[in-house]
Protein backbone atom coordinates (compact mmCIF):
# COMPACT_ATOMS: atom_id res chain seq x y z
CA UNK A 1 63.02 108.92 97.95
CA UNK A 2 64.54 110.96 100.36
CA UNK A 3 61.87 114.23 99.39
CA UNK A 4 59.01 111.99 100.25
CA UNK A 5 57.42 113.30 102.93
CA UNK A 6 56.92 110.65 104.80
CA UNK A 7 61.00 110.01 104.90
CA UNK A 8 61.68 113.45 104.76
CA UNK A 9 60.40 114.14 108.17
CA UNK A 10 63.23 111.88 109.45
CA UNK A 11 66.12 112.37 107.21
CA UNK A 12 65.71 116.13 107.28
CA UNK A 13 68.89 118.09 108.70
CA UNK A 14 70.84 114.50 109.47
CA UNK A 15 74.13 113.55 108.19
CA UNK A 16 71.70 111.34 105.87
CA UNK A 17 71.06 114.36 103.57
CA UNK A 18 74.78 115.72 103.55
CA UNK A 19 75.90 112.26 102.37
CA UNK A 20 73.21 112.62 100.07
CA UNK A 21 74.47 116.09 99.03
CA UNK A 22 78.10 115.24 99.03
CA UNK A 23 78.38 112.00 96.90
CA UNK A 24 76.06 113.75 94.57
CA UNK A 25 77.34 116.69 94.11
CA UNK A 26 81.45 114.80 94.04
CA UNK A 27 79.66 112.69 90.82
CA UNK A 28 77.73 115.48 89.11
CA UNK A 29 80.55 118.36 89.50
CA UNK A 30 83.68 117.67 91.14
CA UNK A 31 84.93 114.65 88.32
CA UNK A 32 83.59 116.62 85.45
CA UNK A 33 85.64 119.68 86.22
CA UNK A 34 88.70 117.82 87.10
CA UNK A 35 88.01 115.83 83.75
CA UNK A 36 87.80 119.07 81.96
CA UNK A 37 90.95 120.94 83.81
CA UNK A 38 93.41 117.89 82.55
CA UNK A 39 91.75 118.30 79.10
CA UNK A 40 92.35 122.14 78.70
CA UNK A 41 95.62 122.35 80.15
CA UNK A 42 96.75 119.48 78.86
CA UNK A 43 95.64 121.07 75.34
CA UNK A 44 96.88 124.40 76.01
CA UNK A 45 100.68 122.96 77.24
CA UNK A 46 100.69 120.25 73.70
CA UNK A 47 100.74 117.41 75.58
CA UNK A 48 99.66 114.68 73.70
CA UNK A 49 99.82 112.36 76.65
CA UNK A 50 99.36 112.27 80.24
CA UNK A 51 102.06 109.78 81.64
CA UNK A 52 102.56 109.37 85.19
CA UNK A 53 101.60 107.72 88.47
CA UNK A 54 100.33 111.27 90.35
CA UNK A 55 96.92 111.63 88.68
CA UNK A 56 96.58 107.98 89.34
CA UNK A 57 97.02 108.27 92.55
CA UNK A 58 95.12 111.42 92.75
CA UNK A 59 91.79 109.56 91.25
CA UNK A 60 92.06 106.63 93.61
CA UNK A 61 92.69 108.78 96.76
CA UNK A 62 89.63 111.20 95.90
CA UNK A 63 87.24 108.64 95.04
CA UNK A 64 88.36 106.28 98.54
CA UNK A 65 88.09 109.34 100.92
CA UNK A 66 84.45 110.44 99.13
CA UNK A 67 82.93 107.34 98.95
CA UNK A 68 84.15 106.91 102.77
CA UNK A 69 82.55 110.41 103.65
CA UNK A 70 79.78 109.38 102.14
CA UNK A 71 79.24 106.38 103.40
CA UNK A 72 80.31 107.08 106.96
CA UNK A 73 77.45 110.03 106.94
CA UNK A 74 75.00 107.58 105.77
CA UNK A 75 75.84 105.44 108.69
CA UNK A 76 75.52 108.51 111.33
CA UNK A 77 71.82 109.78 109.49
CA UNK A 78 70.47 106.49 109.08
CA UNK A 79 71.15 106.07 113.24
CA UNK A 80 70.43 110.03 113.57
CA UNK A 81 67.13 109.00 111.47
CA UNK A 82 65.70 105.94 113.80
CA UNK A 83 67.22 106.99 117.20
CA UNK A 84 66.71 111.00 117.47
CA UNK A 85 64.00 111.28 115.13
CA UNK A 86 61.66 108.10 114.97
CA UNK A 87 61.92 107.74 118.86
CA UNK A 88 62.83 111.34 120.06
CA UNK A 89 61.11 113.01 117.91
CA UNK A 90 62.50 117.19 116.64
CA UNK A 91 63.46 118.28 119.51
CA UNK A 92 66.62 119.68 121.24
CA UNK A 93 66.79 116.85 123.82
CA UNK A 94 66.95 114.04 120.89
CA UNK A 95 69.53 116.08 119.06
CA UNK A 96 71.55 116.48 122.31
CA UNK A 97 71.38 112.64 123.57
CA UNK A 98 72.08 111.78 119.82
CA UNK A 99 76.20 113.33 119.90
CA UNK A 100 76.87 110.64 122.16
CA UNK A 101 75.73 107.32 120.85
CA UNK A 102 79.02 104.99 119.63
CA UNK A 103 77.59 104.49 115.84
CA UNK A 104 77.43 108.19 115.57
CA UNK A 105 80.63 109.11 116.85
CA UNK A 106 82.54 106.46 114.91
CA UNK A 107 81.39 107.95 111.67
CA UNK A 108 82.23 111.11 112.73
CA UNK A 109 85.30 110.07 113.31
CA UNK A 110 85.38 107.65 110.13
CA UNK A 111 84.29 111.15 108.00
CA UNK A 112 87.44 112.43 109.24
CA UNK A 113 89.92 110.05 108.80
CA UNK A 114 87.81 109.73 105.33
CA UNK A 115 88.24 113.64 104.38
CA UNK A 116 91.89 113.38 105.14
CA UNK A 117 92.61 110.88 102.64
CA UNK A 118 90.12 113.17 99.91
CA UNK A 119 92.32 116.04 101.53
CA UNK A 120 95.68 114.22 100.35
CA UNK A 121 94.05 113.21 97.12
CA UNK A 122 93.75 117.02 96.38
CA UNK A 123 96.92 117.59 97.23
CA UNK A 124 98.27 115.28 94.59
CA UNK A 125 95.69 116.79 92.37
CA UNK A 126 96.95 120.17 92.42
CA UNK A 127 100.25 119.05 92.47
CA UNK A 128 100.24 116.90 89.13
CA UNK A 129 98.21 119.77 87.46
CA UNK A 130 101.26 122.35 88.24
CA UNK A 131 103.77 119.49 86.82
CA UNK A 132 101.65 119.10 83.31
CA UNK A 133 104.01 122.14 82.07
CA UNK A 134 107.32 120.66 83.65
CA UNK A 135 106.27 117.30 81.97
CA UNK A 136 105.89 119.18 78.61
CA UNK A 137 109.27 120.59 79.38
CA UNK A 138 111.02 117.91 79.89
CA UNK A 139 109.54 115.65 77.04
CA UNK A 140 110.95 118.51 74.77
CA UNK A 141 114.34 118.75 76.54
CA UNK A 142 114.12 114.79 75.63
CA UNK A 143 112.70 115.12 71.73
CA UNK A 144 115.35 117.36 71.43
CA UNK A 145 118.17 115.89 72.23
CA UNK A 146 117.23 112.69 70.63
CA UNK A 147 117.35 114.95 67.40
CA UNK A 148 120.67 116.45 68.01
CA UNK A 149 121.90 112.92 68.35
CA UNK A 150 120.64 111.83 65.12
């Protein structure tokens, strides 16, 4: 809908499109690839199983802070779209009076506090991927010494 030209006139360049571009792109690239990273070095390290509460906690914290950023752009282009660009038209004035309307600045401020929580979810991310080897370690050091005692 959103290349319609009719709708496109309005949405163009607003926080509508980079919500657009952002959930999008977090559903058609960033899961698959983070799908596909546990898969190979899970693989390459001979884990046969995954176990623990970081990539849990990883997958909720990523999805909550995107679907936040997403949806708190989507608030700020949909008022960007009927305040700056259905009644001020393109122009620099519209754009200017537009940074300080309340609906806009909350999500701006919502996309932040949103991103911060994505930010920590990549943190655990990376963090759990690094420990995939130390799990494999220690479920060895474990298999191991359950032989010896047998």
């Amino acid at each position: 809908m959103m290349t319609l030209p009719q709708i496109n006139l309005y949405s163009h360049g607003t926080q509508w499109t980079a919500s657009h571009g952002h959930l999008a792109f977090w559903g058609a690239y960033g899961c698959g690839v983070i799908a596909v990273l546990y898969l190979a070095i899970a693989q390459a390290r001979g884990c046969e199983r995954l176990d623990g509460a970081a990539w849990k906690w990883s997958f909720a914290l990523l999805n909550t802070g995107m679907i936040g950023m997403a949806g708190a752009l989507l608030v700020a282009g949909i008022d960007q779209a009927f305040y700056e660009r259905a009644i001020g038209g393109s122009t620099w004035n519209a754009y200017l009076s537009m940074q300080g309307r309340p609906w806009f600045n909350e999500s701006m401020w919502a996309r932040l506090a949103f991103g911060l929580i994505f930010a920590c979810g990549f943190v655990v991310l990376a963090y759990d991927l690094v420990a995939i080897p130390k799990q494999r370690e220690a479920g060895g050091r474990e298999e191991a010494t359950a032989a010896a005692g047998s």
